[in-house]
Protein backbone atom coordinates (compact mmCIF):
# COMPACT_ATOMS: atom_id res chain seq x y z
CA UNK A 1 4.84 -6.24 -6.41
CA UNK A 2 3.48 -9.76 -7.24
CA UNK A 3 3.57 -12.37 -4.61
CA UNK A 4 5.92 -15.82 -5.86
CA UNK A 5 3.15 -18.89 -5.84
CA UNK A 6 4.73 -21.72 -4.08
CA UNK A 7 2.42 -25.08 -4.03
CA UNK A 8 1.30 -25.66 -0.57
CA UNK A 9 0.85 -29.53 0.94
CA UNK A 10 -2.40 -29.63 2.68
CA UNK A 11 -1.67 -30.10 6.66
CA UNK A 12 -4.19 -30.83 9.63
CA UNK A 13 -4.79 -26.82 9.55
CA UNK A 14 -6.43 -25.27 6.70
CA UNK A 15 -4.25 -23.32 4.98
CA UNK A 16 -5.74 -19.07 4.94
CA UNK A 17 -6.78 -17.04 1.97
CA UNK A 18 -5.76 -13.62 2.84
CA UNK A 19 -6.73 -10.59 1.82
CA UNK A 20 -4.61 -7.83 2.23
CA UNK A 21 -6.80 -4.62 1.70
CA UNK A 22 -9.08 -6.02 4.67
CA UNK A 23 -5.83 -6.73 6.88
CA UNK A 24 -4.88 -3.38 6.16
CA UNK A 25 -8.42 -1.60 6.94
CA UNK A 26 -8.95 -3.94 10.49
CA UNK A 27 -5.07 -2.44 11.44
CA UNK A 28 -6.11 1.43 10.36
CA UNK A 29 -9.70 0.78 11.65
CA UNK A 30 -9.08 -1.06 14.60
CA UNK A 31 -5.84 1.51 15.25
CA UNK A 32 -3.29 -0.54 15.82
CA UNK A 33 -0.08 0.30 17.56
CA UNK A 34 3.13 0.36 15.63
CA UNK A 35 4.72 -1.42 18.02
CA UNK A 36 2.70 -4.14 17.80
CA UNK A 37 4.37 -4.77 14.43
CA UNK A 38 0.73 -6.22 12.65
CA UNK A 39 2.26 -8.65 10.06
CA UNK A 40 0.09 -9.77 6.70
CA UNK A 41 1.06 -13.05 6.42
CA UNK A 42 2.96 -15.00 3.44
CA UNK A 43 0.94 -16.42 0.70
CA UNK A 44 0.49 -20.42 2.13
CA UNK A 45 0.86 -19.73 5.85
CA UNK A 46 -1.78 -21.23 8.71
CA UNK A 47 -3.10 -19.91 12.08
CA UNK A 48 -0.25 -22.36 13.22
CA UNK A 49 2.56 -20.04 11.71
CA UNK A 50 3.29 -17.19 13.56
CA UNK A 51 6.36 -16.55 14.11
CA UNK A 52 8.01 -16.43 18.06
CA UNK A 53 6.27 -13.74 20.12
CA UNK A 54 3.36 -13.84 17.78
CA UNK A 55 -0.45 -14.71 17.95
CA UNK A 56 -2.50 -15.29 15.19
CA UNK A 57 -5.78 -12.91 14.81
CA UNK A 58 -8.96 -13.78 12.93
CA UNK A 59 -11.01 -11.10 11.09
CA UNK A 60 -14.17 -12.35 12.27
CA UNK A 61 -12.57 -11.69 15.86
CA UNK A 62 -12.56 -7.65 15.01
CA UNK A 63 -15.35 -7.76 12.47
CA UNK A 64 -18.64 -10.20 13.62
CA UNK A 65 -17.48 -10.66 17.70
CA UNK A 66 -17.89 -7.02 18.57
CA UNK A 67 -14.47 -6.42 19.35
C-alpha cells in the first residue's frame, strides 16, 4: 500500500524519517505488549505528535541506550 506524500512546513521540531521495517523489528524484538497499541507513525509527523495517552519513543532509546 503506498503512503499519500503530503508537503510538510518545517516547525521548531524536526520533522522524523521513519522506517517501518526497524519499528516493526524494535516492537517484535523488544516484545511489545498488544495492549500497548505500538503505533508507526504517519508520513510528516514529529516527536510532538502523539496522539492523547501517547509518548513518543526513539530507536536509539531501545537500540544504543541499553534498554
Amino acid at each position: 500500500m503506498a503512503e499519500e506524500e503530503t508537503k510538510v512546513e518545517e516547525g521548531p521540531v524536526p520533522v522524523l524519517k521513519w522506517d517501518q521495517g526497524l519499528f516493526e523489528q524494535i516492537s517484535r524484538g523488544f516484545r511489545f505488549p498488544p495492549e500497548w497499541d505500538a503505533q508507526y507513525p504517519r508520513q510528516g509527523q514529529t516527536a510532538a505528535d502523539a496522539p492523547p495517552g501517547y509518548i513518543t519513543l526513539f530507536e536509539d532509546f531501545f537500540l544504543q541506550d541499553n534498554f
